[in-house]
Protein backbone atom coordinates (compact mmCIF):
# COMPACT_ATOMS: atom_id res chain seq x y z
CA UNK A 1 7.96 31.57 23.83
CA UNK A 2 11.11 33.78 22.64
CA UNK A 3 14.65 32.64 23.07
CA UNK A 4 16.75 35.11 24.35
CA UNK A 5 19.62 32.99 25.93
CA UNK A 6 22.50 32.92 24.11
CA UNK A 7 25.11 32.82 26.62
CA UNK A 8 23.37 29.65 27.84
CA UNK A 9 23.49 28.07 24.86
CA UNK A 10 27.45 28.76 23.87
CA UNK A 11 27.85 27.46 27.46
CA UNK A 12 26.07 24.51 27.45
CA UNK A 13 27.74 23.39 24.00
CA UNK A 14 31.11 24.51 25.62
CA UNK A 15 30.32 22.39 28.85
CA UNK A 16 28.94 19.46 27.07
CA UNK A 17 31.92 19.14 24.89
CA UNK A 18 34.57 19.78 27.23
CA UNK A 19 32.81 17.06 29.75
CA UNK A 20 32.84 14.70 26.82
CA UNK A 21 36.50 15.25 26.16
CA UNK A 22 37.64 15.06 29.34
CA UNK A 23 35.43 11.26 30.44
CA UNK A 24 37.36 9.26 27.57
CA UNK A 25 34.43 7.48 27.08
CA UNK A 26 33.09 7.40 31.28
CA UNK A 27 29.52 8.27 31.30
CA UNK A 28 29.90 8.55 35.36
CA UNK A 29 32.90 10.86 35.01
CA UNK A 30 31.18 12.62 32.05
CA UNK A 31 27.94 13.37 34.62
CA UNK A 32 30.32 14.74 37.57
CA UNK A 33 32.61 16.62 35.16
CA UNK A 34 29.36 18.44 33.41
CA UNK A 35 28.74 18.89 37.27
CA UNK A 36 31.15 20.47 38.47
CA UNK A 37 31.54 22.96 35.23
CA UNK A 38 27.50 23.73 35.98
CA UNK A 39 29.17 25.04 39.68
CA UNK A 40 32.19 26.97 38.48
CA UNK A 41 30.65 28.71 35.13
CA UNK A 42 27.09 29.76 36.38
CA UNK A 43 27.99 33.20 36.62
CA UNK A 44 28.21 33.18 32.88
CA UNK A 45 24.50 33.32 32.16
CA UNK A 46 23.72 36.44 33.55
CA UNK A 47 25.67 37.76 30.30
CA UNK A 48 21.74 36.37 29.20
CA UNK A 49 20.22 39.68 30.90
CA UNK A 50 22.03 41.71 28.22
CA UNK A 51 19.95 40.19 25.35
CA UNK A 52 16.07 39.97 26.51
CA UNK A 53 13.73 41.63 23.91
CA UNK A 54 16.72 41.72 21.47
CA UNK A 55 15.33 40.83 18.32
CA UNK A 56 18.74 39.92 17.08
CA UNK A 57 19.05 36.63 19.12
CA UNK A 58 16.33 35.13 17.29
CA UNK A 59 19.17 33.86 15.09
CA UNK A 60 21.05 32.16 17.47
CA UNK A 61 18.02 29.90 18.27
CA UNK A 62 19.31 25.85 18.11
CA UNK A 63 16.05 25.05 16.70
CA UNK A 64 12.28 25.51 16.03
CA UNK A 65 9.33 24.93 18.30
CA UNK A 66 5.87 23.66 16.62
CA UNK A 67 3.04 23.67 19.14
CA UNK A 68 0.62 20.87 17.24
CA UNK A 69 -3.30 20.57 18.26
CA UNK A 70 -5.42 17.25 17.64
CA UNK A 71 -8.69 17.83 15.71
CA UNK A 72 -11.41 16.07 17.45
């Protein structure tokens, strides 16, 4: 699987952190403030379009997939 999102990502973090700052510690106000920045910043990720088969983007990846098989 390639990653090619990096508009999703940046907004994610963005949304994630700005929910967390604005809940002062409410989980329940933390879930419908993530909400409600889902709703009003979706348009953002079709920046995403502008990056598939971009090899560059590989290096904006949060992380590493391993794909492990059990020997029988």
């Amino acid at each position: 699987m390639q990653y090619r999102d990096p508009a999703s990502l940046a907004l994610a973090a963005g949304m994630e952190m700005i929910a967390s700052l604005l809940s002062f510690g409410n989980g329940r106000i933390k879930e419908l403030t993530y909400l409600g920045l889902c709703g009003l910043t979706f348009p953002i990720k079709f920046l995403d379009c502008a990056f598939i088969n971009k090899q560059a983007v590989f290096s904006s990846a949060p992380g590493f997939c391993i794909v492990v098989q059990k020997s029988e």
